[in-house]
Structure formats: C-alpha cells, structure tokens
N, C-alpha and C. Protein backbone atom coordinates (compact mmCIF):
# COMPACT_ATOMS: atom_id res chain seq x y z
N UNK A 1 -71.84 -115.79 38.40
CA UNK A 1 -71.64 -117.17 37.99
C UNK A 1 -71.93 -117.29 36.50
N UNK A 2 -71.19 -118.38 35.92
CA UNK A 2 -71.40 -118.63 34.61
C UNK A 2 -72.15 -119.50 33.94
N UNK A 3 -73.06 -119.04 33.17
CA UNK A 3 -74.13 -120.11 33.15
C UNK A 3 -73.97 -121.09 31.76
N UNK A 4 -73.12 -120.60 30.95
CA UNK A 4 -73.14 -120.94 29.59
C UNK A 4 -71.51 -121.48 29.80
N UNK A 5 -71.38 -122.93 28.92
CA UNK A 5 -70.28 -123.11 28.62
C UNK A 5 -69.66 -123.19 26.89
N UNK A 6 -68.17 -122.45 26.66
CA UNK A 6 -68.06 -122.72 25.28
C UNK A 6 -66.99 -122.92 25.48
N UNK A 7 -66.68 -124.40 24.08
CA UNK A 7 -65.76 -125.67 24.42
C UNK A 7 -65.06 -125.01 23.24
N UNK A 8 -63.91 -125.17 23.07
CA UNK A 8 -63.14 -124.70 21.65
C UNK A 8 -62.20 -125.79 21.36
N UNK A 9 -61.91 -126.64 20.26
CA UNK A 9 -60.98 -127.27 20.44
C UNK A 9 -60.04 -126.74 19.61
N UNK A 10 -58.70 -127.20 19.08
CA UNK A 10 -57.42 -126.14 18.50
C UNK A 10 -56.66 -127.46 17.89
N UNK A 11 -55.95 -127.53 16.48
CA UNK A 11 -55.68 -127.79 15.97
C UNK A 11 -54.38 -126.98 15.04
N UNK A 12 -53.64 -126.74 15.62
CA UNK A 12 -52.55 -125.48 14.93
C UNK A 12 -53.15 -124.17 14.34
N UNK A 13 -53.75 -123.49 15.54
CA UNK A 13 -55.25 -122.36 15.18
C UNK A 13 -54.06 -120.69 15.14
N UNK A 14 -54.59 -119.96 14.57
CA UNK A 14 -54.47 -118.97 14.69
C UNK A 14 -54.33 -118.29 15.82
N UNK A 15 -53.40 -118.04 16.82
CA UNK A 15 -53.15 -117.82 18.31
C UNK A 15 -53.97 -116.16 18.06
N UNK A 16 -54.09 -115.60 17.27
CA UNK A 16 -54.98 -114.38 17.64
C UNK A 16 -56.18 -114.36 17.16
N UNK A 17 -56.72 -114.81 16.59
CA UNK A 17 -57.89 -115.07 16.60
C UNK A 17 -58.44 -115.90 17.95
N UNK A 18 -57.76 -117.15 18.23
CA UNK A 18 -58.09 -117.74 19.50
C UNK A 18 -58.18 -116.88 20.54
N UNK A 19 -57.37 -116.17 21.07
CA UNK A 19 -57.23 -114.95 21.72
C UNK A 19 -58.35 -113.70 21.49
N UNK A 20 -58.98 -113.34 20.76
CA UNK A 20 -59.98 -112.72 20.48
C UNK A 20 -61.32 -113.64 20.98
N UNK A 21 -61.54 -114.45 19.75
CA UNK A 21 -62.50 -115.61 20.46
C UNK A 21 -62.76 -115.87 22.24
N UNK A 22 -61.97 -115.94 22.39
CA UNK A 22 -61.80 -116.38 24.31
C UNK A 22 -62.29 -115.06 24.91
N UNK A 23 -61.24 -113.85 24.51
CA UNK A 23 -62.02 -112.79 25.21
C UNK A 23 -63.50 -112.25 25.17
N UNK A 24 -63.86 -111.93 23.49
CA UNK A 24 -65.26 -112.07 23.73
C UNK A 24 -65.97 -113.26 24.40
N UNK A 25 -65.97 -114.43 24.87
CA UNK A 25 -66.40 -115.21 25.36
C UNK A 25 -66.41 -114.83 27.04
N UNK A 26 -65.39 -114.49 27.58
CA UNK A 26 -64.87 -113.91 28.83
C UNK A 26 -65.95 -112.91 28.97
N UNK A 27 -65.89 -111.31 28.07
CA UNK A 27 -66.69 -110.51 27.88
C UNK A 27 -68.10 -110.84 28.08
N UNK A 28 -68.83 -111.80 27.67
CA UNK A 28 -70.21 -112.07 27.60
C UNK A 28 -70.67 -113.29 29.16
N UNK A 29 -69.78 -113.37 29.86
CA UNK A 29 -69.77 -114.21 30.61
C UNK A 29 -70.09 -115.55 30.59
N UNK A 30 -69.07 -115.95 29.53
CA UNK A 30 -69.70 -117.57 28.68
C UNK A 30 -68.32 -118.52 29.52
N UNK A 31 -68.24 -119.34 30.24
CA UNK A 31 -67.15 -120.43 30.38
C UNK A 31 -66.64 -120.72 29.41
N UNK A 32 -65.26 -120.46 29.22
CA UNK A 32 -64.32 -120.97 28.17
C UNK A 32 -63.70 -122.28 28.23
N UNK A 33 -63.54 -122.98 27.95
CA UNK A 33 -63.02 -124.54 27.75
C UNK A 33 -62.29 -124.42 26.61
N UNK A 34 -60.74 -124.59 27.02
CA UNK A 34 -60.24 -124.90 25.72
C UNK A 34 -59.53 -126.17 25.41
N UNK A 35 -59.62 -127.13 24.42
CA UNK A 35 -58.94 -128.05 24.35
C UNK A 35 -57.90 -128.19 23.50
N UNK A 36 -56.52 -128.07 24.28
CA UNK A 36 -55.24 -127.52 23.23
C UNK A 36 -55.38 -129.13 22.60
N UNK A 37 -55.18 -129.26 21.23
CA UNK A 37 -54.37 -130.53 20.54
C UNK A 37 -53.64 -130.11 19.37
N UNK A 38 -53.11 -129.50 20.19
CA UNK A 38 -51.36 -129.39 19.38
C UNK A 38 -50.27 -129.90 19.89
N UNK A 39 -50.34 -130.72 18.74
CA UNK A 39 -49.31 -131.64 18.25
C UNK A 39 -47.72 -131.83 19.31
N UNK A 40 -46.92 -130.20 19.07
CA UNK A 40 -45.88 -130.23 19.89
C UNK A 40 -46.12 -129.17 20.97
N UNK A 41 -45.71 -129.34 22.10
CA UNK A 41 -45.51 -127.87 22.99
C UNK A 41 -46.67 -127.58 23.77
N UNK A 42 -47.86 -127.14 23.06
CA UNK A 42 -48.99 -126.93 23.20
C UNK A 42 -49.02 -125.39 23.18
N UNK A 43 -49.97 -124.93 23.71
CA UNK A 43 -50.08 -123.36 24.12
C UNK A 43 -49.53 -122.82 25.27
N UNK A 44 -49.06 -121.52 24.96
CA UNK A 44 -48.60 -120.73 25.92
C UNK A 44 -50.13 -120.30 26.76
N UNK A 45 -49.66 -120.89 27.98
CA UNK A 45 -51.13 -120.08 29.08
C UNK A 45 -51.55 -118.61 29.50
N UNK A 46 -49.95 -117.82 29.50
CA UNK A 46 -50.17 -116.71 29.09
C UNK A 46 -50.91 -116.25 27.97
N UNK A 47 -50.31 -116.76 26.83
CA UNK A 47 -51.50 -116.19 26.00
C UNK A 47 -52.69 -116.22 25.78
N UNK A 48 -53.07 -117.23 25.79
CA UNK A 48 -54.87 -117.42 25.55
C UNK A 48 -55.36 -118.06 27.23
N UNK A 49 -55.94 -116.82 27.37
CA UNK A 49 -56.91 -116.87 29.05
C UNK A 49 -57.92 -117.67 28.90
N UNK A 50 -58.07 -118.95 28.88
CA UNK A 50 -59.09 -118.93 29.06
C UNK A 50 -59.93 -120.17 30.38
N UNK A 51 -61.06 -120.22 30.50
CA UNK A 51 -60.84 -120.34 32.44
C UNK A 51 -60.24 -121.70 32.12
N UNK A 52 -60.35 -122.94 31.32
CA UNK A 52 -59.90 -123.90 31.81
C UNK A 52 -59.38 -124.48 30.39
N UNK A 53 -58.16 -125.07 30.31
CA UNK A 53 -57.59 -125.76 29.70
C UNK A 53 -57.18 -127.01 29.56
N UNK A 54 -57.38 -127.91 28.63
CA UNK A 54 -57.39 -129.16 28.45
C UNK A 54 -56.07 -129.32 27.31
N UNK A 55 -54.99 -130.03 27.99
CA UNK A 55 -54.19 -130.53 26.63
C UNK A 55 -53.94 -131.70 26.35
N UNK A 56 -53.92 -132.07 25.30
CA UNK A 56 -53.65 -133.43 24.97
C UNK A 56 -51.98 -133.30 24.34
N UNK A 57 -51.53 -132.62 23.70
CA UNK A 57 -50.43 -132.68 23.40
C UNK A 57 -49.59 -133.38 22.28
C-alpha cells in the first residue's frame, strides 16, 4: 500500500521529464496524482502512467 501521495499539476510540461518524474515516484512507492491542464487534447494516458489522473482540459 501507498502511503505517500504526490500531486503534479501540468501546464504544457515537458512529456519526458513528466514521464521520468512519475516513474521515479512509481519506483519509490509514492501515489501519483496527476492533474493534466492542458489547454487542448490533454495527455496521452499511454504515456505518462501515472495511478490517477485528473483533467481539466
């Protein structure tokens, strides 16, 4: 179980760095929260794993 949560929010971010970020987070067993707010489209879910996603759009 995960005891720690980390919230990220996104703003037209660097999709690999975000992607790095998330995995070490995954890695250390930290809850990932991400909150897409981009603008159009949002994020591909394939790409950035992370356990739960929030978009505003």
């Amino acid at each position: 179980m995960k005891d720690l949560v980390g919230c990220i929010v996104t703003y037209k971010p660097n999709v690999g760095h975000l992607k790095l970020l998330i995995d070490k987070l995954n890695k250390k067993d930290i809850y990932a929260t991400l909150f897409d707010n981009i603008p159009v489209n949002g994020l591909n879910s394939q790409i950035v794993n992370a356990d739960r996603r929030i978009s505003f759009g």
